[in-house]
C-alpha atoms as a PDB file:
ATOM      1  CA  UNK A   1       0.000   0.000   0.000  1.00  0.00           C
ATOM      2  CA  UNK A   2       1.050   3.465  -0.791  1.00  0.00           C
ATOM      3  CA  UNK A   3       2.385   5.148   1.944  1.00  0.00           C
ATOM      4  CA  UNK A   4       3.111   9.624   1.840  1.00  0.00           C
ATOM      5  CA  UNK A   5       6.757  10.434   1.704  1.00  0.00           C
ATOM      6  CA  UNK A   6       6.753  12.318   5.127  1.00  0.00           C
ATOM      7  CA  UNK A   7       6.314   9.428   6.859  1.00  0.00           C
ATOM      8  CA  UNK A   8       9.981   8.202   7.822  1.00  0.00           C
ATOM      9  CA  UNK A   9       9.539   5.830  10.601  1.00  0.00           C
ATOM     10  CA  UNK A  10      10.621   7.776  13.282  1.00  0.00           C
ATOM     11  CA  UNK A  11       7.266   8.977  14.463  1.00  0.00           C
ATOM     12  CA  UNK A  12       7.064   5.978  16.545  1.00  0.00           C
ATOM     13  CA  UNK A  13       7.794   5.820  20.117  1.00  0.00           C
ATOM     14  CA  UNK A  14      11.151   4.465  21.385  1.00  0.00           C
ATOM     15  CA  UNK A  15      10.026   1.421  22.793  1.00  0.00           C
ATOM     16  CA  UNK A  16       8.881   0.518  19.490  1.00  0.00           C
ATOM     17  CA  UNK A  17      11.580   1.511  17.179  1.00  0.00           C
ATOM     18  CA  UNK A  18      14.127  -0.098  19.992  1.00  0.00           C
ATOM     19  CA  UNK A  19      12.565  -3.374  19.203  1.00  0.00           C
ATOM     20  CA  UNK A  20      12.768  -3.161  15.262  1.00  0.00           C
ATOM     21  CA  UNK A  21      15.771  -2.743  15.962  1.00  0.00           C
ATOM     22  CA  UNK A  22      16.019  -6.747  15.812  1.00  0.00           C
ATOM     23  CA  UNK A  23      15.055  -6.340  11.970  1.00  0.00           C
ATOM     24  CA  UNK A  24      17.531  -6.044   9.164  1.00  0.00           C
ATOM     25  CA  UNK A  25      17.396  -2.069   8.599  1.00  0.00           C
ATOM     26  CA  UNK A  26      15.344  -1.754   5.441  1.00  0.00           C
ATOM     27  CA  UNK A  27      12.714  -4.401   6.266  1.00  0.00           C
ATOM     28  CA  UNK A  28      12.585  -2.181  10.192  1.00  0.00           C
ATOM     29  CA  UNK A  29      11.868   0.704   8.029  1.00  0.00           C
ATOM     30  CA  UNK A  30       9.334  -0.636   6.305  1.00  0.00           C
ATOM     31  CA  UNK A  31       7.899  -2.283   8.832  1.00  0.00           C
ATOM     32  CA  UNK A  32       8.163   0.767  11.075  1.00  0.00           C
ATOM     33  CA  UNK A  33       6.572   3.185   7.926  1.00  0.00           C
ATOM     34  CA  UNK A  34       3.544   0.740   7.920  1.00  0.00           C
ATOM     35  CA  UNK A  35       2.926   1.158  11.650  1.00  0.00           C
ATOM     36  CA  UNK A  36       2.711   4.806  11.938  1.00  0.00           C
ATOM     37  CA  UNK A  37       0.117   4.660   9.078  1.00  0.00           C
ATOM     38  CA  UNK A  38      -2.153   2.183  11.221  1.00  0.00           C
ATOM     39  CA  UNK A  39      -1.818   5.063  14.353  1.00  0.00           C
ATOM     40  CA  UNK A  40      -2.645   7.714  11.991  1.00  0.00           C
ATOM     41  CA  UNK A  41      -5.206   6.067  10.580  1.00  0.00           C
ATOM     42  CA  UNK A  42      -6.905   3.757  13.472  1.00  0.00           C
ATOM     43  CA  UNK A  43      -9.617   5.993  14.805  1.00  0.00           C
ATOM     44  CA  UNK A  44     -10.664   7.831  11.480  1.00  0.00           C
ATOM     45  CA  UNK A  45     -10.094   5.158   8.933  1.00  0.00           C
ATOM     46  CA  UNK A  46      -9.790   2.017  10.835  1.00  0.00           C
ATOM     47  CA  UNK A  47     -10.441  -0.357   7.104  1.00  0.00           C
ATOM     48  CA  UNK A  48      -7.315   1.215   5.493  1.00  0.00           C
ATOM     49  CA  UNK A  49      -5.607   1.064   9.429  1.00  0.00           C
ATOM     50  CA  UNK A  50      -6.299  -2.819   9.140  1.00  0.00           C
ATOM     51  CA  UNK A  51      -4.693  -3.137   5.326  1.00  0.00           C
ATOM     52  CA  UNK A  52      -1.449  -1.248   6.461  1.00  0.00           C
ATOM     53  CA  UNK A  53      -1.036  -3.692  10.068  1.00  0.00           C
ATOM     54  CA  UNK A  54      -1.064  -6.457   7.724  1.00  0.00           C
ATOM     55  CA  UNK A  55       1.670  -5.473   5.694  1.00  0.00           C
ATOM     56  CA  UNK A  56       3.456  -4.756   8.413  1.00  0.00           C
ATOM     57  CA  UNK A  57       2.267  -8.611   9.837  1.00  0.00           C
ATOM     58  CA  UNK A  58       3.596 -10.351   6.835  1.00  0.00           C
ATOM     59  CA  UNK A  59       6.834  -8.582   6.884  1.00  0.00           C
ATOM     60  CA  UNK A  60       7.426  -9.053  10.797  1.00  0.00           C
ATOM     61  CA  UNK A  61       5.392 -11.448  12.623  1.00  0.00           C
ATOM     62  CA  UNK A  62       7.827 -12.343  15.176  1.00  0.00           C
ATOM     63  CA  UNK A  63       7.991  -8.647  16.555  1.00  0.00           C
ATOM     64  CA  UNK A  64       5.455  -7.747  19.240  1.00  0.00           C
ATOM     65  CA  UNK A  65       4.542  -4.155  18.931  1.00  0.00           C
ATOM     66  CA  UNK A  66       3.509  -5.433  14.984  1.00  0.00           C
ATOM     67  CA  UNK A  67       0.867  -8.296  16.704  1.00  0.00           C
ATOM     68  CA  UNK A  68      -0.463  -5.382  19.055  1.00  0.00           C
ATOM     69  CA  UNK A  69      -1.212  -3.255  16.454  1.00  0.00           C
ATOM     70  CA  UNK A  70      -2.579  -5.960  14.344  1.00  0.00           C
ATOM     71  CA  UNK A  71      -4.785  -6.691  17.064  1.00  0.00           C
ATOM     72  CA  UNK A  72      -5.936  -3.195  17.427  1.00  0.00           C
ATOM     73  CA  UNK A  73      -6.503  -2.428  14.071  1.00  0.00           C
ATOM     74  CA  UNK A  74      -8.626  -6.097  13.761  1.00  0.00           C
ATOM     75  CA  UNK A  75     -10.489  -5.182  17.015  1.00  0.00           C
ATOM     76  CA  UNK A  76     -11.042  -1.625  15.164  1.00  0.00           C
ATOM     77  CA  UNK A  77     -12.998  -3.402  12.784  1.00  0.00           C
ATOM     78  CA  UNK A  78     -14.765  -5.882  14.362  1.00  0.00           C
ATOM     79  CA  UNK A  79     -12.399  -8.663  13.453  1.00  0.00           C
ATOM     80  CA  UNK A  80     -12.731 -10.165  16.916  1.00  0.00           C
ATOM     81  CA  UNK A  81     -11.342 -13.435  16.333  1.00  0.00           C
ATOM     82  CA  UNK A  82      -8.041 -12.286  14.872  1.00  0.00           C
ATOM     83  CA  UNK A  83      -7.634  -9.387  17.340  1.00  0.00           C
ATOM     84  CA  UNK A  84      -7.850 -12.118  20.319  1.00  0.00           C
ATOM     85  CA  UNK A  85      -5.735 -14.220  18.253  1.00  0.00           C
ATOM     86  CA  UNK A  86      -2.975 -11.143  17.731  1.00  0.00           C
ATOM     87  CA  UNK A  87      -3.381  -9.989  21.483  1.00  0.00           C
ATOM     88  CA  UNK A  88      -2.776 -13.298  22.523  1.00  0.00           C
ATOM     89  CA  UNK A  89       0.233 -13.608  21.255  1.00  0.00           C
ATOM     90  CA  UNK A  90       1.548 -10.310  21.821  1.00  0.00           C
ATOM     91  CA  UNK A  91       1.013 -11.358  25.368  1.00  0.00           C
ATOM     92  CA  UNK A  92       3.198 -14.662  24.938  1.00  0.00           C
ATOM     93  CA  UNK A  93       5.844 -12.446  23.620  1.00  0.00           C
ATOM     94  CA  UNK A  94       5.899  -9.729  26.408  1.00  0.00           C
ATOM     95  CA  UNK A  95       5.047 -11.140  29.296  1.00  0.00           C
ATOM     96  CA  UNK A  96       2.734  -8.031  29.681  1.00  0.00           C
ATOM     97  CA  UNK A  97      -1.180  -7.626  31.020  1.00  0.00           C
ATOM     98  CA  UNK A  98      -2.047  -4.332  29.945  1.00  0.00           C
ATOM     99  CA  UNK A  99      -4.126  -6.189  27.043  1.00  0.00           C
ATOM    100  CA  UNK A 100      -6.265  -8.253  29.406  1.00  0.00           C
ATOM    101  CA  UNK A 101      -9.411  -5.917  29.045  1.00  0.00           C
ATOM    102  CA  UNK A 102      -9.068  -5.674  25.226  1.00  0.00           C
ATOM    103  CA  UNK A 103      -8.827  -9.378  24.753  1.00  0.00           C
ATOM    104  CA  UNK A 104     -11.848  -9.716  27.473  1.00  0.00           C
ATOM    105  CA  UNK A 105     -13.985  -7.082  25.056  1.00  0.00           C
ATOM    106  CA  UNK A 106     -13.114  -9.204  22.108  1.00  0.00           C
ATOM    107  CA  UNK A 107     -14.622 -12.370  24.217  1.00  0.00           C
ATOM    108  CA  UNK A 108     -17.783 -10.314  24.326  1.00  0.00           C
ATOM    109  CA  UNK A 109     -17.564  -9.077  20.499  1.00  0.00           C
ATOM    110  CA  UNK A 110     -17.521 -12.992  19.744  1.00  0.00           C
ATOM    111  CA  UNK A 111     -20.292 -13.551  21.887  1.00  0.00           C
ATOM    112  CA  UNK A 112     -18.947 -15.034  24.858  1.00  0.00           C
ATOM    113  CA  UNK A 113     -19.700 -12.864  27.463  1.00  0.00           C
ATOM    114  CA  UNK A 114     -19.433 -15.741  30.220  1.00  0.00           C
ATOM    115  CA  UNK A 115     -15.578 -15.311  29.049  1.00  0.00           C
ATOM    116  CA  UNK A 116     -15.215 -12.084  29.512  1.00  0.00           C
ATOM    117  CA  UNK A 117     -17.123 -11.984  33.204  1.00  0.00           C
ATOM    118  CA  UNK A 118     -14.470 -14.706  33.798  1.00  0.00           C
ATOM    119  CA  UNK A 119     -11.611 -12.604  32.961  1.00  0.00           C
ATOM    120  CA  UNK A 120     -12.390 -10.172  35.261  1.00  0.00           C
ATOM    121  CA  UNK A 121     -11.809 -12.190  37.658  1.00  0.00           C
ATOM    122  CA  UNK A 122      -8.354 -13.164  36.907  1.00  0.00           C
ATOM    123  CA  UNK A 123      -5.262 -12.887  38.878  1.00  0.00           C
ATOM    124  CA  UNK A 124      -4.355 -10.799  35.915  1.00  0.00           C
ATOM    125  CA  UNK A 125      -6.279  -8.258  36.693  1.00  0.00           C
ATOM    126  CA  UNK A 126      -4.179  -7.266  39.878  1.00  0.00           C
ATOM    127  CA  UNK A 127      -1.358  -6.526  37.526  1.00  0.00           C
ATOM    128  CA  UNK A 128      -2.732  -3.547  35.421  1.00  0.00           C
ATOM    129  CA  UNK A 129      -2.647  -0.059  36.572  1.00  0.00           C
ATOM    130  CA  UNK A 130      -5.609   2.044  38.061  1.00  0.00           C
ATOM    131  CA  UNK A 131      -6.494   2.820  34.131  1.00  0.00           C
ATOM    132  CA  UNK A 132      -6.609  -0.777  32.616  1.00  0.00           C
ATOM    133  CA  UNK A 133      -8.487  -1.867  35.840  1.00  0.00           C
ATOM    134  CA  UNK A 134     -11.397   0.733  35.218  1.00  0.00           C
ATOM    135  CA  UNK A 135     -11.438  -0.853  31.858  1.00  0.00           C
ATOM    136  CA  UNK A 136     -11.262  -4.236  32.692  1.00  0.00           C
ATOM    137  CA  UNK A 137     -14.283  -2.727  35.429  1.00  0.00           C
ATOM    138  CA  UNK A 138     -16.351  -1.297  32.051  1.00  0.00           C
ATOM    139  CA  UNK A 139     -15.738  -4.235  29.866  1.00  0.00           C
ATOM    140  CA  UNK A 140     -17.256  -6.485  33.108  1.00  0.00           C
ATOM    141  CA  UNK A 141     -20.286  -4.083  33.205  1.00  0.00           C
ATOM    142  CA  UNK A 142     -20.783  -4.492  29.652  1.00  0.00           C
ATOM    143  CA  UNK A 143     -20.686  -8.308  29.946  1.00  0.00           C
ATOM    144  CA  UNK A 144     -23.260  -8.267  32.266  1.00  0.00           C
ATOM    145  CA  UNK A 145     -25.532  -6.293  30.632  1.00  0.00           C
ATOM    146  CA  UNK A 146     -24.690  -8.709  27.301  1.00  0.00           C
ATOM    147  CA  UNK A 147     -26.180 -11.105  29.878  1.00  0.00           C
ATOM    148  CA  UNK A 148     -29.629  -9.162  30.802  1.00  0.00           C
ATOM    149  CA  UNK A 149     -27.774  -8.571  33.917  1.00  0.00           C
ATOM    150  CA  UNK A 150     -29.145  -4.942  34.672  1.00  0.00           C
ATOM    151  CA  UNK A 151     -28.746  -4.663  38.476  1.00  0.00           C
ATOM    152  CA  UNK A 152     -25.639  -6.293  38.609  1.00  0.00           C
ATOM    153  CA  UNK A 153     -23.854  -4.185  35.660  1.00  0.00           C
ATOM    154  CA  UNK A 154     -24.596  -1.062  38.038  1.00  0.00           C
ATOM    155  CA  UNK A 155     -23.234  -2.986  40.864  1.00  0.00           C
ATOM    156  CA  UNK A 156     -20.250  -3.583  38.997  1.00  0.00           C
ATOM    157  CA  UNK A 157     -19.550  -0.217  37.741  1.00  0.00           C
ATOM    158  CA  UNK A 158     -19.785   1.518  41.656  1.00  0.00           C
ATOM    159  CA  UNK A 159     -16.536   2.217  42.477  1.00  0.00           C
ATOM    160  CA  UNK A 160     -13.650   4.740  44.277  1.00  0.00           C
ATOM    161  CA  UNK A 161     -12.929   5.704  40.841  1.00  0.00           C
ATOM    162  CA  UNK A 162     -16.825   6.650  40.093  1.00  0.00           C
ATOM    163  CA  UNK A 163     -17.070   8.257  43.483  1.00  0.00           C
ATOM    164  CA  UNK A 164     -14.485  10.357  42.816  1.00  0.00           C
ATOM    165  CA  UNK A 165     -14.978  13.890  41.803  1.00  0.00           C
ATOM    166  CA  UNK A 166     -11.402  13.947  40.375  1.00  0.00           C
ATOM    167  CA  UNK A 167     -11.519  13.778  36.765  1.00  0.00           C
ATOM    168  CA  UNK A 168      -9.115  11.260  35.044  1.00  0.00           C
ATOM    169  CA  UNK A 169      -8.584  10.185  31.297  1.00  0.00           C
ATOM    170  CA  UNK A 170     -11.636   7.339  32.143  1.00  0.00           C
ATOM    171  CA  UNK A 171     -13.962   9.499  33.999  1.00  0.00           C
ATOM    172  CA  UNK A 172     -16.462  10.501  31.289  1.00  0.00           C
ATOM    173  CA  UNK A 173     -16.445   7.315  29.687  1.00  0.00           C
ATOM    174  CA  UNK A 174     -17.312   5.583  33.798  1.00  0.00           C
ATOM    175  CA  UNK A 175     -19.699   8.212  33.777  1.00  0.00           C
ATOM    176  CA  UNK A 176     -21.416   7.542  31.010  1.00  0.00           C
ATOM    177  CA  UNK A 177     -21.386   3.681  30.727  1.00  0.00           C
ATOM    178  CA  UNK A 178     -22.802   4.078  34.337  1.00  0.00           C
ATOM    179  CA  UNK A 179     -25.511   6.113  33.057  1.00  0.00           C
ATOM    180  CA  UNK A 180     -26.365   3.494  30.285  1.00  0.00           C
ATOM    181  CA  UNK A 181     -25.628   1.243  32.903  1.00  0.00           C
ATOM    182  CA  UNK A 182     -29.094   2.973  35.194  1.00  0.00           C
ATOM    183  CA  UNK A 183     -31.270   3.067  32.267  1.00  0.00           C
ATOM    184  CA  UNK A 184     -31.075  -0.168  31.124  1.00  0.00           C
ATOM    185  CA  UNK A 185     -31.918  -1.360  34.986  1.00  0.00           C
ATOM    186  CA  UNK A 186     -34.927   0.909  35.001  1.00  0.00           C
ATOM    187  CA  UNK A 187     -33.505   4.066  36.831  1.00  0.00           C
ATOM    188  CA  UNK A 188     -33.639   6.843  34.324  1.00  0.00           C
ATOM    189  CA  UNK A 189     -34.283   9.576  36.681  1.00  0.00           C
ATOM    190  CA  UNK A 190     -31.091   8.510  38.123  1.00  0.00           C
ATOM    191  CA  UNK A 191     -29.284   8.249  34.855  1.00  0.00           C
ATOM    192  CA  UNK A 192     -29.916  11.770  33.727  1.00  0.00           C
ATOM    193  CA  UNK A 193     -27.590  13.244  36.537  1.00  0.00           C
ATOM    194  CA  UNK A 194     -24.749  10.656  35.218  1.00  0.00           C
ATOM    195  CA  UNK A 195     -25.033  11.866  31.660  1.00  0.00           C
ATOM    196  CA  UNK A 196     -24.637  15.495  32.878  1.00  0.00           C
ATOM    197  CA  UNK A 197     -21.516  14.405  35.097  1.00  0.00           C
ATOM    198  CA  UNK A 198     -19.988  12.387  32.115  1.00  0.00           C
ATOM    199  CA  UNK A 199     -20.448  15.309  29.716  1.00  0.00           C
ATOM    200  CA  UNK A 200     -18.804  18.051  32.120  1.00  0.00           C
ATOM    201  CA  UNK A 201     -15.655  15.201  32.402  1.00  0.00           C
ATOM    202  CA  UNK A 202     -15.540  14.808  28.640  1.00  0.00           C
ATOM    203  CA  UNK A 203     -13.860  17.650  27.453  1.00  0.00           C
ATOM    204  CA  UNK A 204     -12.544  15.878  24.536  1.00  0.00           C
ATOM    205  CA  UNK A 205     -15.371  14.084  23.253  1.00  0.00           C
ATOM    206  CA  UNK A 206     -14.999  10.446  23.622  1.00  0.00           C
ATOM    207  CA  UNK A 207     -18.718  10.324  24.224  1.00  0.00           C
ATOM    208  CA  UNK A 208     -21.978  11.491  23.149  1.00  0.00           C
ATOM    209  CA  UNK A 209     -23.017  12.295  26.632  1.00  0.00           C
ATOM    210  CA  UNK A 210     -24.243  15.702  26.216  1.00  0.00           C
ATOM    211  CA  UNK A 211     -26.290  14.343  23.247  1.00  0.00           C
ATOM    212  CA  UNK A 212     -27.731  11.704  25.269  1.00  0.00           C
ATOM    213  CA  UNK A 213     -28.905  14.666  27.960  1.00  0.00           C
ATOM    214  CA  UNK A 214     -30.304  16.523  25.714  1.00  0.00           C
ATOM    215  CA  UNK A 215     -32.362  13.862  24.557  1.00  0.00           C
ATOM    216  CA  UNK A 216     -33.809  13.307  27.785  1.00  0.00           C
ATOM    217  CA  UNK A 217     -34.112  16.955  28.436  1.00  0.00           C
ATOM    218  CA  UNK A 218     -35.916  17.175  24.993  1.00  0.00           C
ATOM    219  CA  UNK A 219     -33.701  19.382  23.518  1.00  0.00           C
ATOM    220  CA  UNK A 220     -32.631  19.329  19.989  1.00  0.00           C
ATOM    221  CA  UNK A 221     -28.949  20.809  18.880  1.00  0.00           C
ATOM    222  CA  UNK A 222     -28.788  22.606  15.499  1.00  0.00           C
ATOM    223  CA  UNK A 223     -25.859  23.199  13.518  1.00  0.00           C
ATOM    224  CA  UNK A 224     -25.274  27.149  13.121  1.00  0.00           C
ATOM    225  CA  UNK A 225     -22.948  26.581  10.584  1.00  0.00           C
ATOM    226  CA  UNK A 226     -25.842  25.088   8.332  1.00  0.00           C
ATOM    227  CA  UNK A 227     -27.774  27.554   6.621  1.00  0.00           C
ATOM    228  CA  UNK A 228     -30.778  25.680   5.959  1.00  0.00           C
ATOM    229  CA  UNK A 229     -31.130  24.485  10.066  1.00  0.00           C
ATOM    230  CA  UNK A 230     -30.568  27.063  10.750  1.00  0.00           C
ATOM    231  CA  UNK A 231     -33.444  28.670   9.203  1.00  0.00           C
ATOM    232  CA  UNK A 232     -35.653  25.861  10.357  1.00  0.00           C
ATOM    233  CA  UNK A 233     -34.678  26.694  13.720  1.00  0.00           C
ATOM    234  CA  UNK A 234     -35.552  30.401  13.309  1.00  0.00           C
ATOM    235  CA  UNK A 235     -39.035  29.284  11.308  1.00  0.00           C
ATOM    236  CA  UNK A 236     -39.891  26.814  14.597  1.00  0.00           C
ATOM    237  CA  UNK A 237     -39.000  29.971  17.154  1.00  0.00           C
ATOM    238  CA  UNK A 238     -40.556  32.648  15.497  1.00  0.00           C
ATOM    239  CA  UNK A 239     -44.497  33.868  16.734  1.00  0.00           C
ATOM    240  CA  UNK A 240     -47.340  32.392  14.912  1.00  0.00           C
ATOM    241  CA  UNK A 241     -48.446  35.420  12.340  1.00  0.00           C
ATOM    242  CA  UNK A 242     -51.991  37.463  13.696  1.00  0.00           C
ATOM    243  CA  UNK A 243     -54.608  38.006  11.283  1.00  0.00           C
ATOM    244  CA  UNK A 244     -55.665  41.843  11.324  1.00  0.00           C
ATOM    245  CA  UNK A 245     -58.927  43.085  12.538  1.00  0.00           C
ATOM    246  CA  UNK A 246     -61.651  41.095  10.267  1.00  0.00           C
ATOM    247  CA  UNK A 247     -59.973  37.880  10.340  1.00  0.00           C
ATOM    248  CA  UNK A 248     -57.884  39.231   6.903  1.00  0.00           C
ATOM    249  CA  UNK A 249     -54.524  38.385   7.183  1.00  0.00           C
ATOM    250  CA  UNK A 250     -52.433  40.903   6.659  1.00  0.00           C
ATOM    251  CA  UNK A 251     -51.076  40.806   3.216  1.00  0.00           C
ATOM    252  CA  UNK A 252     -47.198  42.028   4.242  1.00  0.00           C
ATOM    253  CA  UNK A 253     -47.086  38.451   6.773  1.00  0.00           C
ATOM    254  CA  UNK A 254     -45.400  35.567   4.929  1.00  0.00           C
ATOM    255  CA  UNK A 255     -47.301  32.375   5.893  1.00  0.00           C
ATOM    256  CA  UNK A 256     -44.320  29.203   6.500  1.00  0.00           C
ATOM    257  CA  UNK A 257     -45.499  26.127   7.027  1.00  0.00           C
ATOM    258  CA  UNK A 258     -43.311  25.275  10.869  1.00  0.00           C
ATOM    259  CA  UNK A 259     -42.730  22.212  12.125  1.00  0.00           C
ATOM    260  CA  UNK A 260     -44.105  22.060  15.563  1.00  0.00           C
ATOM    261  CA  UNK A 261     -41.322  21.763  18.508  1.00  0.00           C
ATOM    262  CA  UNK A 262     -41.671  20.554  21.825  1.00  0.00           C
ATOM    263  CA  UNK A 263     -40.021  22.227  24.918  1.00  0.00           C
ATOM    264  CA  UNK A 264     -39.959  19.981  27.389  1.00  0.00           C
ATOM    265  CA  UNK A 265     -30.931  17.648  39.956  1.00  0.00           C
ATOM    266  CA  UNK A 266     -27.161  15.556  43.781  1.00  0.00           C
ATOM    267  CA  UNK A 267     -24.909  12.729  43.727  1.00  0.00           C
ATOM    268  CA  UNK A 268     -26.045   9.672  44.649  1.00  0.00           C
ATOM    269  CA  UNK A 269     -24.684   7.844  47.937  1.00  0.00           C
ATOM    270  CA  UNK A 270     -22.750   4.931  46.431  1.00  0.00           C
ATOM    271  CA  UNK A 271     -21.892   1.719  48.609  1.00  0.00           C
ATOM    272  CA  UNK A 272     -18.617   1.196  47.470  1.00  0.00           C
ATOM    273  CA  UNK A 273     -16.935  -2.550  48.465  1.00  0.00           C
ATOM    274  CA  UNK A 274     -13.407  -1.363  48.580  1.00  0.00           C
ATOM    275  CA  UNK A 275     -12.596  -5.186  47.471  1.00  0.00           C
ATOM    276  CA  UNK A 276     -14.690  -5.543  44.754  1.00  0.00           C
ATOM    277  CA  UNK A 277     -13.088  -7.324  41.891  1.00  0.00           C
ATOM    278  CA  UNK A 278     -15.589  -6.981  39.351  1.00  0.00           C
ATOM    279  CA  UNK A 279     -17.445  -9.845  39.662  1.00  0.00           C
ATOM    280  CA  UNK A 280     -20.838  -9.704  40.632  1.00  0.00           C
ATOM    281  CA  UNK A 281     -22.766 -12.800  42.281  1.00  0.00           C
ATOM    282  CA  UNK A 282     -26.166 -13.729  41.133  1.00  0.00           C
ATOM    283  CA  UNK A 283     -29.445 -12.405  42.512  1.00  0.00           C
ATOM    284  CA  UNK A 284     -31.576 -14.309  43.665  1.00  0.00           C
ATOM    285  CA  UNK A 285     -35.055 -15.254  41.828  1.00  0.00           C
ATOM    286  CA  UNK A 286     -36.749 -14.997  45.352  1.00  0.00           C
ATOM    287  CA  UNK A 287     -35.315 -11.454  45.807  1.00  0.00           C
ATOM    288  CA  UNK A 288     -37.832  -9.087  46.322  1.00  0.00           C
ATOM    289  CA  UNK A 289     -37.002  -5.979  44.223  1.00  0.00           C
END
């Protein structure tokens, strides 16, 4: 695959390049070319991110920052079977666990979220820092909700780290998968003050939180930069013309058909189990809700 001339190689981080270094120069230029062009293009292009890691694959299978960006750019796409397959054995390779929650989301992309509830409940867990364990924490949640498991994805998801009114690189995303988290067990009152705490966190967009509030608050966003919503918008806000004494309209008014537009609070106490690993037990069917 083509690949733009400024792209030299050296964009990577150190780590990275220091283990090309096991390559024979040209083919750990290539190699290393091919990876910057999956991080460039991973989040906005994640097809042509997929076509460039497997270049880089076939040229250097035995190196283990190539397998871990294979793997991302497969999960990327929704090629769950050879991300878990790449993850796994960039694992063998480094020894590491920082890809434990990744491989556990790919369990649940292949429909296996019995796996991934397992996996949280790993020794492995223990050895990621405080980030990968809120993920590992989100990816349980979402296994138990893949499992009708409303109550107990909530359950999972109360933690220090949602308590917290620090905000961290996870917060918004805690936030708001918390917040899906109360609306799928019936608690939307509840959820509506979680969207509104994930979208003050989420200062750089990684969700659609304030979307999702203004949904609830029945709000509609236009885009001022579009001309013709923009119009809409003023059509919709603008009084309803009066007819003039008589019942005659009056002749200057400019009748629109409008569309018609409808207008349509603190924290909860959490009961956080300082211990809890992320697995949930079972309610019972006797339990009285």
């Amino acid at each position: 695959m083509p690949i733009p001339e400024d792209v030299t190689g050296f964009e990577l981080d150190a780590d990275v390049r220091q283990e090309l270094k096991s390559l024979p120069k040209t083919l750990a230029d290539d190699v290393a070319r091919n990876l910057v062009m999956v991080a460039r293009l991973l989040d906005s292009e994640p097809e042509e991110a997929y076509q460039y890691s497997r270049v880089a694959l076939r040229l250097a299978s035995r190196v283990a920052a190539v397998r871990e960006a294979a793997g991302f750019a497969s999960y990327m796409t929704q090629r769950y079977s050879e991300a878990l397959t790449e993850f796994r054995a960039a694992r063998r390779m480094t020894g590491r666990a920082d890809l434990w929650p990744v491989m556990a989301d790919c369990e649940r992309g292949l429909g296996r979220p019995e796996r991934a509830l397992a996996m949280a409940g790993e020794p492995e867990v223990k050895q990621l820092d405080k980030a990968g364990q809120v993920e590992m924490r989100l990816v349980a949640a979402g296994a138990r909700t893949d499992m009708e498991q409303f109550d107990a994805a909530v359950v999972t998801l109360q933690s220090p780290e949602l308590a917290s009114n620090s905000v961290q690189p996870w917060t918004a995303r805690l936030r708001y998968a918390y917040a899906e988290a109360l609306i799928a067990a019936g608690r939307g009152d509840e959820a509506r003050e979680w969207f509104a705490k994930a979208a003050e966190a989420d200062s750089d967009g990684a969700t659609n939180a304030s979307e999702r509030l203004a949904e609830i608050d029945g709000l509609e966003f236009v885009d001022a930069l579009d001309p013709e919503l923009a119009e809409e918008a003023e059509q919709a806000e603008a009084p309803a013309a009066k007819p003039r004494s008589g019942g005659v309209p009056d002749e200057r008014e400019i009748f629109e058909d409008e569309e018609d537009v409808e207008e349509y609070y603190d924290e909860d106490d959490l009961e956080i189990d300082e211990d809890f690993d992320g697995v949930v037990p079972e309610r019972s069917t006797d339990a009285k809700a």
